[in-house]
C-alpha atoms as a PDB file:
ATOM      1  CA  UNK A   1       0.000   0.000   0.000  1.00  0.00           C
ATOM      2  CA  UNK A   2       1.370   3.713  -1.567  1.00  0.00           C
ATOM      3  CA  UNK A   3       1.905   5.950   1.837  1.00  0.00           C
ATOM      4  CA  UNK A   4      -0.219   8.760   1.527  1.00  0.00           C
ATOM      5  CA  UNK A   5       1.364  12.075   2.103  1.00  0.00           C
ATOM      6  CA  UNK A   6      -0.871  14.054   4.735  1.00  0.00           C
ATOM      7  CA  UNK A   7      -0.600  16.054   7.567  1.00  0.00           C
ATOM      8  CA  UNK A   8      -1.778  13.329   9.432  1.00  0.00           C
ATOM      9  CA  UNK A   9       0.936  11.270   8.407  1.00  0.00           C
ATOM     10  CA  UNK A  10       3.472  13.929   8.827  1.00  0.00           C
ATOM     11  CA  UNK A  11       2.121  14.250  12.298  1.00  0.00           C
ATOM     12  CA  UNK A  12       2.846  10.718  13.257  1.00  0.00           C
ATOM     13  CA  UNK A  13       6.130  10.468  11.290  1.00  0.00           C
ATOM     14  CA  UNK A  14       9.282   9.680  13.080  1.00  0.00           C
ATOM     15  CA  UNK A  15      12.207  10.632  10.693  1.00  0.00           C
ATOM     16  CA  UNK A  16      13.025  13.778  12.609  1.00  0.00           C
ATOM     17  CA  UNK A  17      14.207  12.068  15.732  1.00  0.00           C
ATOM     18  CA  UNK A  18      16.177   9.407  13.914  1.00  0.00           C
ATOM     19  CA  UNK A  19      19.850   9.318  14.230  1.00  0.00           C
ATOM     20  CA  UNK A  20      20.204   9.316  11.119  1.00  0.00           C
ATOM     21  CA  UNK A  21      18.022  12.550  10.399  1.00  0.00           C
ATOM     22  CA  UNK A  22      21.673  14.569  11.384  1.00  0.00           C
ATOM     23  CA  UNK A  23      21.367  18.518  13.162  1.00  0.00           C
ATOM     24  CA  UNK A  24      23.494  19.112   9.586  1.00  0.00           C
ATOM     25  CA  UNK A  25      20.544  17.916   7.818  1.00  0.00           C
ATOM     26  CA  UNK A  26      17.978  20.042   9.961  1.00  0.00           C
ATOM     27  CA  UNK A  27      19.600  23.057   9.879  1.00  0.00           C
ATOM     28  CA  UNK A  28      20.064  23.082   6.101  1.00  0.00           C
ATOM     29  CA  UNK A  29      16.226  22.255   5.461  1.00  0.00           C
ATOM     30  CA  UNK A  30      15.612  24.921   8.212  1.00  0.00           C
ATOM     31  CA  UNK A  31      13.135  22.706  10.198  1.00  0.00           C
ATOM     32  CA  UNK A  32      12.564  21.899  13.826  1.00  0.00           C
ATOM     33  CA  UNK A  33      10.039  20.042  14.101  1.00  0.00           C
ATOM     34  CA  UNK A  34       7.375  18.130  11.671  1.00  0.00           C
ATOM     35  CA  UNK A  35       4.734  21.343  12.261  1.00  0.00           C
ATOM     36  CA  UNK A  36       7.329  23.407  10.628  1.00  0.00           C
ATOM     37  CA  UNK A  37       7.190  20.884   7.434  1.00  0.00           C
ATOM     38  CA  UNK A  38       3.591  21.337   6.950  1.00  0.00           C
ATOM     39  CA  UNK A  39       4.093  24.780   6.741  1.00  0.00           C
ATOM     40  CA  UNK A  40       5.787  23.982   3.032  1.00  0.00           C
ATOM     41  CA  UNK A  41       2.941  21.624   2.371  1.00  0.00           C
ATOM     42  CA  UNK A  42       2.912  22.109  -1.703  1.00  0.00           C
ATOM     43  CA  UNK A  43       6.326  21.906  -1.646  1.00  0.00           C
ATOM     44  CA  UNK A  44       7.759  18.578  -3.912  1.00  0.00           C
ATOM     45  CA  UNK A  45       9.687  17.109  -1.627  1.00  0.00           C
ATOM     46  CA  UNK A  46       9.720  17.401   2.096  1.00  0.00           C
ATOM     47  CA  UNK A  47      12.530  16.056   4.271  1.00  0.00           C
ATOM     48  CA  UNK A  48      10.275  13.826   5.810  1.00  0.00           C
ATOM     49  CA  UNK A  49       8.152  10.972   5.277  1.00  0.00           C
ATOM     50  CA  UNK A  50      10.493   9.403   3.401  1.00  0.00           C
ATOM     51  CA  UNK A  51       8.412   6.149   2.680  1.00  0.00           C
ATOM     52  CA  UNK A  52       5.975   8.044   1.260  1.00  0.00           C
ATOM     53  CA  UNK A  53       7.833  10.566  -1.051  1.00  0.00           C
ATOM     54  CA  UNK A  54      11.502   9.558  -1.700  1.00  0.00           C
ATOM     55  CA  UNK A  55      15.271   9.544  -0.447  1.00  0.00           C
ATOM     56  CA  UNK A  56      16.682  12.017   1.472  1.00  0.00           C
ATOM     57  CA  UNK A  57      18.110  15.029  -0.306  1.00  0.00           C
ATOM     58  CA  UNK A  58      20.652  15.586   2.797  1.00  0.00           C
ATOM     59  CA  UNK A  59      20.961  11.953   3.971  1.00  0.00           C
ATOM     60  CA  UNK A  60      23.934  10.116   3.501  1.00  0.00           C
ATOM     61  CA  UNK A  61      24.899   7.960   5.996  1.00  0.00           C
ATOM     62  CA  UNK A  62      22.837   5.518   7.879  1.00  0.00           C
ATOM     63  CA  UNK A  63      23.139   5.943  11.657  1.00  0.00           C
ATOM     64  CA  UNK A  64      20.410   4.077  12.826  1.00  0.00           C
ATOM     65  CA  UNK A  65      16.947   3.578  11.556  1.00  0.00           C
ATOM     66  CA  UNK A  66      13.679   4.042  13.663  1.00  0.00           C
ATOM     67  CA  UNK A  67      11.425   2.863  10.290  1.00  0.00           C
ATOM     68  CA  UNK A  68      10.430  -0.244  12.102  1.00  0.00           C
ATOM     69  CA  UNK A  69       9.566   1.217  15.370  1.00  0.00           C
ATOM     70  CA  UNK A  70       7.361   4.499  13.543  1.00  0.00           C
ATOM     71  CA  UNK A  71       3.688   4.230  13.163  1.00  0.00           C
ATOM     72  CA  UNK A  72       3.352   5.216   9.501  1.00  0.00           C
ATOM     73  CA  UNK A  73       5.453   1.889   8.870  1.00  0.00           C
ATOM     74  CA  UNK A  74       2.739  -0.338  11.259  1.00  0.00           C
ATOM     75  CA  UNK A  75      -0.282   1.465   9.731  1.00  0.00           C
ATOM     76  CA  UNK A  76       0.700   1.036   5.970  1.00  0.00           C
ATOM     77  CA  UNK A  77       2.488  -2.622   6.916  1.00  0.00           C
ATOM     78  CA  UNK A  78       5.771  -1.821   5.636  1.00  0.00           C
ATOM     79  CA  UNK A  79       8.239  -4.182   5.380  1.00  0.00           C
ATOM     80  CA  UNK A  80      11.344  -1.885   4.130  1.00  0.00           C
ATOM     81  CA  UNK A  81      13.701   0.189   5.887  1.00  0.00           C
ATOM     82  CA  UNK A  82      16.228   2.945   5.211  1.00  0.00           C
ATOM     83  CA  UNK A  83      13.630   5.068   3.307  1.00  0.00           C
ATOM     84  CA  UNK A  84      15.607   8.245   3.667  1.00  0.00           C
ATOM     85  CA  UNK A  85      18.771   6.793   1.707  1.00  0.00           C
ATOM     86  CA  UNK A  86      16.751   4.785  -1.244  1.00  0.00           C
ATOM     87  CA  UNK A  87      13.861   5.663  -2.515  1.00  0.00           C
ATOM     88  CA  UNK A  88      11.012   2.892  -1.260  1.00  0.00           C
ATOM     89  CA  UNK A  89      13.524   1.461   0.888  1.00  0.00           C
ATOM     90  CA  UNK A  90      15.529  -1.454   0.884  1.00  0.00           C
ATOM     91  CA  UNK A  91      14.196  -5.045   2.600  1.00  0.00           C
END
C-alpha cells in the first residue's frame, strides 16, 4: 500500500528524531520540528516521510533507523527500511 502524504501522516512520522536525520541535515532544510514541514505543504519534496515521497536530499549515511519502530510503517504494513537513503527502501 502507496503511503499517503498528509498532515496526518506527517504528524505521526518519526524521521526527525532518527539518528540518522543529522542537526546538519535540519539546519540546512531549516526545520525543527514536523509542524514546521507542513508549513511547506505544496512543496515537492519534504525532508520527511520518506516512505511516502523519496530519499533524502541531505541523507547520507545511515546511523540508525527508527522505520520499524514508527507508526506510519505499522499502519501502511511496511516491510522496508532505510527510506531516507533509497527511494522505497531497501528489505
Amino acid at each position: 500500500m502507496r503511503v499517503e502524504k498528509t498532515k496526518t501522516n506527517a504528524q505521526m512520522c518519526q524521521c526527525l528524531n532518527c539518528p540518522s536525520y543529522t542537526t546538519t541535515c535540519k539546519i540546512k532544510n531549516n526545520m525543527r520540528t514536523n509542524e514546521d514541514v507542513l508549513q511547506k505543504e505544496n512543496d515537492e519534496h519534504w525532508e520527511l516521510l520518506f516512505c511516502a515521497i523519496e530519499k533524502s536530499n541531505c541523507i547520507h549515511e545511515n546511523r540508525g533507523c527508527m522505520c520499524q519502530t514508527c507508526p506510519i510503517h505499522k499502519k501502511y504494513a511496511l516491510n522496508n527500511e532505510d527510506y531516507c537513503l533509497h527511494t522505497g527502501g531497501v528489505f
